[in-house]
Every structure is written in structure tokens, then in C-alpha cells.
C-alpha atoms as a PDB file:
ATOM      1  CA  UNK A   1      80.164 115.627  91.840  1.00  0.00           C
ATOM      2  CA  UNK A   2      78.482 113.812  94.766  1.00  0.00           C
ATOM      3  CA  UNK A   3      80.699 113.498  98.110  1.00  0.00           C
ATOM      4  CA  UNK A   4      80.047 111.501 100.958  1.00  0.00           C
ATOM      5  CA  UNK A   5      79.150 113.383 104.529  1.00  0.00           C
ATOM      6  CA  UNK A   6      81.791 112.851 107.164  1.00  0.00           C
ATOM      7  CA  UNK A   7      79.434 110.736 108.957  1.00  0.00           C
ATOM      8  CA  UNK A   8      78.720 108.754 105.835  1.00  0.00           C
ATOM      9  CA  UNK A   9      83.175 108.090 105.864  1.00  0.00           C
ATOM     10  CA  UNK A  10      83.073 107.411 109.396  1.00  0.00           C
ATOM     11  CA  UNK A  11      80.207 104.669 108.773  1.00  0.00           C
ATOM     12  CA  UNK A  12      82.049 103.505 105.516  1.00  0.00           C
ATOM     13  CA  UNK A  13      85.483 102.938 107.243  1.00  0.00           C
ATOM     14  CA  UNK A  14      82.864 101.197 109.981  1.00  0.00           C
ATOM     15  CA  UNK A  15      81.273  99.111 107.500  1.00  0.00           C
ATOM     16  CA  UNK A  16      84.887  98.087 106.195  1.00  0.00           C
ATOM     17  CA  UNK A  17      85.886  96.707 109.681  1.00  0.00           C
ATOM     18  CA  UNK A  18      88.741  99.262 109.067  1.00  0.00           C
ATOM     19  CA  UNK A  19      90.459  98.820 112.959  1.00  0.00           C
ATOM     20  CA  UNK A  20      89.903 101.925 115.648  1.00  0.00           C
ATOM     21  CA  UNK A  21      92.954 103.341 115.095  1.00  0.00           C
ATOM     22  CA  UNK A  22      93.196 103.485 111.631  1.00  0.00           C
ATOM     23  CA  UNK A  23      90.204 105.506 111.758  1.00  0.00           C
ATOM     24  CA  UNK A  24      91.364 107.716 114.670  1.00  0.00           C
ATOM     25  CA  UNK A  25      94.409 108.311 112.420  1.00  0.00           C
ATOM     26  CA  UNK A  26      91.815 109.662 109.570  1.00  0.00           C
ATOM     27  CA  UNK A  27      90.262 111.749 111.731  1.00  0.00           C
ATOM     28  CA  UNK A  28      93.560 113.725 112.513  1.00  0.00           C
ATOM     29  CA  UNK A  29      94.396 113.877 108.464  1.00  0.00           C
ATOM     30  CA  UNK A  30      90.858 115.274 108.224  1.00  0.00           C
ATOM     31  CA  UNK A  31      91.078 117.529 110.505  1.00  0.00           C
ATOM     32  CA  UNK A  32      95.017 118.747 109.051  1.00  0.00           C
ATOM     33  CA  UNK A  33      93.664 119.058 106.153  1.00  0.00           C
ATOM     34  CA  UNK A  34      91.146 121.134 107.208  1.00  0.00           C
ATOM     35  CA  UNK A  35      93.474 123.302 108.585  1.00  0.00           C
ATOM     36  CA  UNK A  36      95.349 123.499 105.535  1.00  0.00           C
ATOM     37  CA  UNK A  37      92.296 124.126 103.604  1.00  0.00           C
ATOM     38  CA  UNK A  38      91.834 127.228 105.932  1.00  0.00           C
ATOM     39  CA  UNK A  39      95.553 128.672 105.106  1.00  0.00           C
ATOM     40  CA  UNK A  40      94.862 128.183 101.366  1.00  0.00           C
ATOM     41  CA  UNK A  41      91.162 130.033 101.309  1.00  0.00           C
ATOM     42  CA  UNK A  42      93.136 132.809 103.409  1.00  0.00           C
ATOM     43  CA  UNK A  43      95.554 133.181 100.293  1.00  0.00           C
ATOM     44  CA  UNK A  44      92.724 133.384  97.983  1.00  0.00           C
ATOM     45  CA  UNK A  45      92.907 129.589  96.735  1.00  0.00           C
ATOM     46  CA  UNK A  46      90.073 127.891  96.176  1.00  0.00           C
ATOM     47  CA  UNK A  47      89.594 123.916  97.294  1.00  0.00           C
ATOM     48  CA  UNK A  48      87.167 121.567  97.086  1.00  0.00           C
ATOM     49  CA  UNK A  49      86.075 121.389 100.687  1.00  0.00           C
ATOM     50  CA  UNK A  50      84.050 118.140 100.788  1.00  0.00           C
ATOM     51  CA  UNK A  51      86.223 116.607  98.323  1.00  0.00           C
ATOM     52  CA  UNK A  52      88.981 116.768 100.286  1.00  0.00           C
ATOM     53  CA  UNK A  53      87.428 116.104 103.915  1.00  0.00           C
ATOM     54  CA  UNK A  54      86.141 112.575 102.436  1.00  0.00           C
ATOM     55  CA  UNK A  55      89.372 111.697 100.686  1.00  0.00           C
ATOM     56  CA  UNK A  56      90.878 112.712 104.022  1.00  0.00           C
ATOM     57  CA  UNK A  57      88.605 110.485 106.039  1.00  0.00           C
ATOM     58  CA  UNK A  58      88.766 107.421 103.359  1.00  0.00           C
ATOM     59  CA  UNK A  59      92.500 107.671 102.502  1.00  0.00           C
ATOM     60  CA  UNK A  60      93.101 104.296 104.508  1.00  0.00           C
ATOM     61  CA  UNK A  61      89.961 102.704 103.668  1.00  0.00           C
ATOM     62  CA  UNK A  62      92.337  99.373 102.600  1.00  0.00           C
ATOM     63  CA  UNK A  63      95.307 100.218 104.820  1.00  0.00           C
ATOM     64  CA  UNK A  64      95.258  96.292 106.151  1.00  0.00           C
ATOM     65  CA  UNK A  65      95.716  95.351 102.462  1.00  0.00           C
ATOM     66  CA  UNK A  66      98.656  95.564  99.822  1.00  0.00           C
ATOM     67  CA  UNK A  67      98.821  98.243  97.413  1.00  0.00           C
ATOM     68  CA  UNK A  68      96.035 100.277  99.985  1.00  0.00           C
ATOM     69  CA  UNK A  69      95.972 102.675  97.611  1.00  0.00           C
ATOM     70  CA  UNK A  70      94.961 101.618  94.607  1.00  0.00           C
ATOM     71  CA  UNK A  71      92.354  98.772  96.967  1.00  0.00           C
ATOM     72  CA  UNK A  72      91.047 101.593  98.421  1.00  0.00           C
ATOM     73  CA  UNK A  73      90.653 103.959  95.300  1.00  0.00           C
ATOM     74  CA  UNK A  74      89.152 101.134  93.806  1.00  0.00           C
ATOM     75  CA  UNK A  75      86.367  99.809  96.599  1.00  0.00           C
ATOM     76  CA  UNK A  76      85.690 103.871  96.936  1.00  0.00           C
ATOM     77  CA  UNK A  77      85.040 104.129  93.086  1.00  0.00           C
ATOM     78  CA  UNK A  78      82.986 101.049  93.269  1.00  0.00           C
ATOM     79  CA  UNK A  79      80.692 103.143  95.808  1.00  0.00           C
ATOM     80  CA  UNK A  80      80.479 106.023  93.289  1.00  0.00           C
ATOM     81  CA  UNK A  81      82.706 108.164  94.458  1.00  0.00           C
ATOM     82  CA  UNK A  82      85.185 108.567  91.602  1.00  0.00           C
ATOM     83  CA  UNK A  83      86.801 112.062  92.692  1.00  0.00           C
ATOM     84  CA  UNK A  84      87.383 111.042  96.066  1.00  0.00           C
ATOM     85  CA  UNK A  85      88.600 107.758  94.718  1.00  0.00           C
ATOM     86  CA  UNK A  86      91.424 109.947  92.256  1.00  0.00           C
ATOM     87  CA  UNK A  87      92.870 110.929  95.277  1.00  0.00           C
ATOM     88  CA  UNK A  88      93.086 108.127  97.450  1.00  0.00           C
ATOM     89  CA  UNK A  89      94.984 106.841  94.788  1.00  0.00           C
ATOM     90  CA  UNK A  90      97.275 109.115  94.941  1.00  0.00           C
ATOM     91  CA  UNK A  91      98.029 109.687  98.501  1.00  0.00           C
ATOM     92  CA  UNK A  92     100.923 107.449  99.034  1.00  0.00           C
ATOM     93  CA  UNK A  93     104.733 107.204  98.806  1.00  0.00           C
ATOM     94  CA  UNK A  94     105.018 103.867  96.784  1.00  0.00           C
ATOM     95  CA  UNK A  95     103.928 105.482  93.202  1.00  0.00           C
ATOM     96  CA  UNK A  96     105.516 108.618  93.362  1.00  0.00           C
ATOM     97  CA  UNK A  97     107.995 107.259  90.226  1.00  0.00           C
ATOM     98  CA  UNK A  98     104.754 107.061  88.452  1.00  0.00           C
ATOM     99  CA  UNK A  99     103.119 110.563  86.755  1.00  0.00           C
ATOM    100  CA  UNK A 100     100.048 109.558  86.500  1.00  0.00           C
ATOM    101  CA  UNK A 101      99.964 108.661  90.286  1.00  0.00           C
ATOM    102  CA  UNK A 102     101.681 112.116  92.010  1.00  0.00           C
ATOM    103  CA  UNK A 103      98.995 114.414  93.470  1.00  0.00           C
ATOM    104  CA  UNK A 104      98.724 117.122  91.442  1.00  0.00           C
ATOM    105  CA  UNK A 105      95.958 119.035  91.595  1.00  0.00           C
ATOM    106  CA  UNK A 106      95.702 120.873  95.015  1.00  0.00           C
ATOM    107  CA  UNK A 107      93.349 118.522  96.276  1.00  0.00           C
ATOM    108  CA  UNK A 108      95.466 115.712  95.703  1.00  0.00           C
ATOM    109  CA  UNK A 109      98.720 117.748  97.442  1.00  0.00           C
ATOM    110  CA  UNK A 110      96.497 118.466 100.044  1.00  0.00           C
ATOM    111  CA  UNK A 111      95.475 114.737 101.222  1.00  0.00           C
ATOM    112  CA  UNK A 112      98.875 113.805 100.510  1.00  0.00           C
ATOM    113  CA  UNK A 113      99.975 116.284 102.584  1.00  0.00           C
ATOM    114  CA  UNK A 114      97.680 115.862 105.281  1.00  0.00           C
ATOM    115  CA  UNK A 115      98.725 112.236 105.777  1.00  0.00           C
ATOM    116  CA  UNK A 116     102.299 113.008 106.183  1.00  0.00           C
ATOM    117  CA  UNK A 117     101.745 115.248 109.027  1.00  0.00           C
ATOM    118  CA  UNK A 118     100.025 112.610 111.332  1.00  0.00           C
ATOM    119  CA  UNK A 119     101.425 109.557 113.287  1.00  0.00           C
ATOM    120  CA  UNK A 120      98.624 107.538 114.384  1.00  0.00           C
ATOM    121  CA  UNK A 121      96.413 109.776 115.361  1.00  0.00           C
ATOM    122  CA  UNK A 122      99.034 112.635 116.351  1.00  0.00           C
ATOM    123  CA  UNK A 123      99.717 115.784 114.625  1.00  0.00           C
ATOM    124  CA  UNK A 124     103.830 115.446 113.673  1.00  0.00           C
ATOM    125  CA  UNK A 125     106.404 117.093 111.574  1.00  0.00           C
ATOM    126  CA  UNK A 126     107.273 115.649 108.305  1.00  0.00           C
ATOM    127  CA  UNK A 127     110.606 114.830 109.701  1.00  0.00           C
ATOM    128  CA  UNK A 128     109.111 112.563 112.466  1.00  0.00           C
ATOM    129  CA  UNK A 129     106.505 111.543 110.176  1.00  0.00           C
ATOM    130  CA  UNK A 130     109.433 110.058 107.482  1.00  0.00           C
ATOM    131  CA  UNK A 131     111.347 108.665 110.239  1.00  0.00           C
ATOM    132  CA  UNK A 132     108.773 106.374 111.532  1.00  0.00           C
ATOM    133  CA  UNK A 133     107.735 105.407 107.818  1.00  0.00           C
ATOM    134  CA  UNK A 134     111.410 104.643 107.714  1.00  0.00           C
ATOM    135  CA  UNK A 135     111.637 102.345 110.826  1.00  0.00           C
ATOM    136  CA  UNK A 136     107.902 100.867 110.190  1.00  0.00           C
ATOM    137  CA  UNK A 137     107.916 100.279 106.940  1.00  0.00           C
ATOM    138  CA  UNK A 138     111.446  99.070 106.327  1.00  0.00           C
ATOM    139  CA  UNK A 139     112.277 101.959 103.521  1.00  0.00           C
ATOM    140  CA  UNK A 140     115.610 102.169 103.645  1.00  0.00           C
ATOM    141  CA  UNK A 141     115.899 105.140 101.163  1.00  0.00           C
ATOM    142  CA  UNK A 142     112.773 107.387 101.085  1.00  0.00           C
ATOM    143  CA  UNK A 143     114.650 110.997 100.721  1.00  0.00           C
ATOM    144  CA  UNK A 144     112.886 111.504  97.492  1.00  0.00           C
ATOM    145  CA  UNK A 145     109.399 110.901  98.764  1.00  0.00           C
ATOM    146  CA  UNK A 146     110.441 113.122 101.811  1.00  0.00           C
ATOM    147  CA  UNK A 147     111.934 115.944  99.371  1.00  0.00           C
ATOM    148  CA  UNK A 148     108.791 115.469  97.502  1.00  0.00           C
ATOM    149  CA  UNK A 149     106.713 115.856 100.394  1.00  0.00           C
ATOM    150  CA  UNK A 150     108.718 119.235 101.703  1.00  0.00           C
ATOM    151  CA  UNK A 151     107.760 120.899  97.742  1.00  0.00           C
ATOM    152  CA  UNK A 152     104.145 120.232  98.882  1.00  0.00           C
ATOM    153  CA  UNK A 153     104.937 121.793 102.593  1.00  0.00           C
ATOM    154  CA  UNK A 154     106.050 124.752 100.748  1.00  0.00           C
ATOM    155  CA  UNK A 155     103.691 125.096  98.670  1.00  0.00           C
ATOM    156  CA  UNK A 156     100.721 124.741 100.690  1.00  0.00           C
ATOM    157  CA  UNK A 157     101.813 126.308 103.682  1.00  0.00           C
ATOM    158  CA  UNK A 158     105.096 127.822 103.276  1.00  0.00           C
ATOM    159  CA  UNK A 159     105.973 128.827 107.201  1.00  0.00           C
ATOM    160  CA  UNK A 160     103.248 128.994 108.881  1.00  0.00           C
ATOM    161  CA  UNK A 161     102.446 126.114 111.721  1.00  0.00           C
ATOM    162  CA  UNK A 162     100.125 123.334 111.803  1.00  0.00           C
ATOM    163  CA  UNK A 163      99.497 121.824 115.396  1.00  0.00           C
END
């Protein structure tokens, strides 16, 4: 399986015109993931560093574009990147109701998770995180998505802090 460097993502999302702060926000899910990554090795659980550092970093790839997801999954596939593509496209809310789209392999929790835990380029609680989804993105009802999202807390990380 061939990854791309984090310089590589950082000169991808570059090369995609993908706006400053979108890729400041990347940063900060790379760099919770990373932390993450750490608490799982500690446990004894293996993950696919580079894997999940470049699906961190290229999550929001599309972000400016509907269904950013699946856009960006698709553009990073078309780059030859198919792993890191599988979990782009499943790193959002909107497909959750779908079971071929919910992260399930740890990588895939991981990115997910990752994401949820940063506002812009700030390093937030999932309650914060859901409430601004809320108020930005117009959901009305997300409590599913945000249960969802506290399963994958609790697995990864059960109590310990990320900051």
C-alpha cells in the first residue's frame, strides 16, 4: 500500500486550491489523530500510521464541494491512493445510515474521530464540536451521529484527555 508523505498532503490540498484554513483545520485532525494513534500503540493496538496521518491531512480535500466526502474519496483514488481514499469516504456524519459508509476498521474510527475533536483549527470536545455542526450546518437533529461519535470516544480513548 503506497501512502502519500505529509508534505506530499500538504502540497496536494495546495495543488487543490483547498483555502488556508481548511488546511490549518487538517493539520489539527492530523495531529489528534496522532495523538490517538499514540494511546492505541500504548494499549497494544496496532494502526496504520501513514495511513491514517494522510487520510487525516486529505479528509477535506473537497470540503468547498457537495457530498466532500465521496468528491474527495474519489479525486484521492484517482491519485492512487485507494486506502486513504476508503477512509475519506467515510469520515463524515451525512452517511452514517449507510453500512457500507460507517468507519469501521480502526483506521476509519480514528479519522472520524479525529475530525470531531477539532473546530477550525482548535482542539474541542465532541460536545462543542456537535454544537457548532449544529448551528453551521443547519442539522437540526444530529444526536445519533453525536451518540455514534461518543461509541468511537470510548472506544479509542476511553478517559483519558486529548488537548
Amino acid at each position: 500500500m503506497i501512502t502519500p508523505t505529509k508534505e506530499e498532503c500538504i502540497r496536494m490540498l495546495e495543488a487543490n486550491n483547498v483555502p488556508q484554513n481548511i488546511i490549518e483545520h487538517s493539520k489539527k485532525v492530523f495531529e489528534v489523530a496522532m495523538k490517538v494513534a499514540d494511546i492505541l500503540e500504548k494499549k497494544e493496538i496496532n494502526v496504520n500510521r501513514d495511513l491514517i496521518g494522510a487520510a487525516a491531512l486529505l479528509h477535506d480535500i473537497e470540503k468547498l464541494k457537495e457530498d466532500h466526502e465521496n468528491k474527495g474519496a474519489e479525486l484521492v483514488k484517482s491519485m492512487g491512493f485507494s486506502e486513504v481514499a476508503l477512509i475519506i469516504r467515510k469520515h463524515g456524519l451525512s452517511h452514517l445510515d449507510d453500512a457500507q459508509l460507517v468507519p469501521s476498521r480502526i483506521e476509519d474510527k480514528l479519522v472520524f474521530y479525529a475530525d470531531k475533536r477539532v473546530k477550525d483549527d482548535n482542539i474541542v470536545s465532541l460536545e462543542e464540536r456537535f454544537d457548532y455542526i449544529k448551528k453551521k450546518y443547519g442539522f437540526a437533529n444530529i444526536d445519533k451521529e453525536y451518540d455514534f461519535a461518543k461509541k468511537v470516544e470510548e472506544e479509542l480513548i476511553g478517559n483519558k484527555k486529548i488537548s
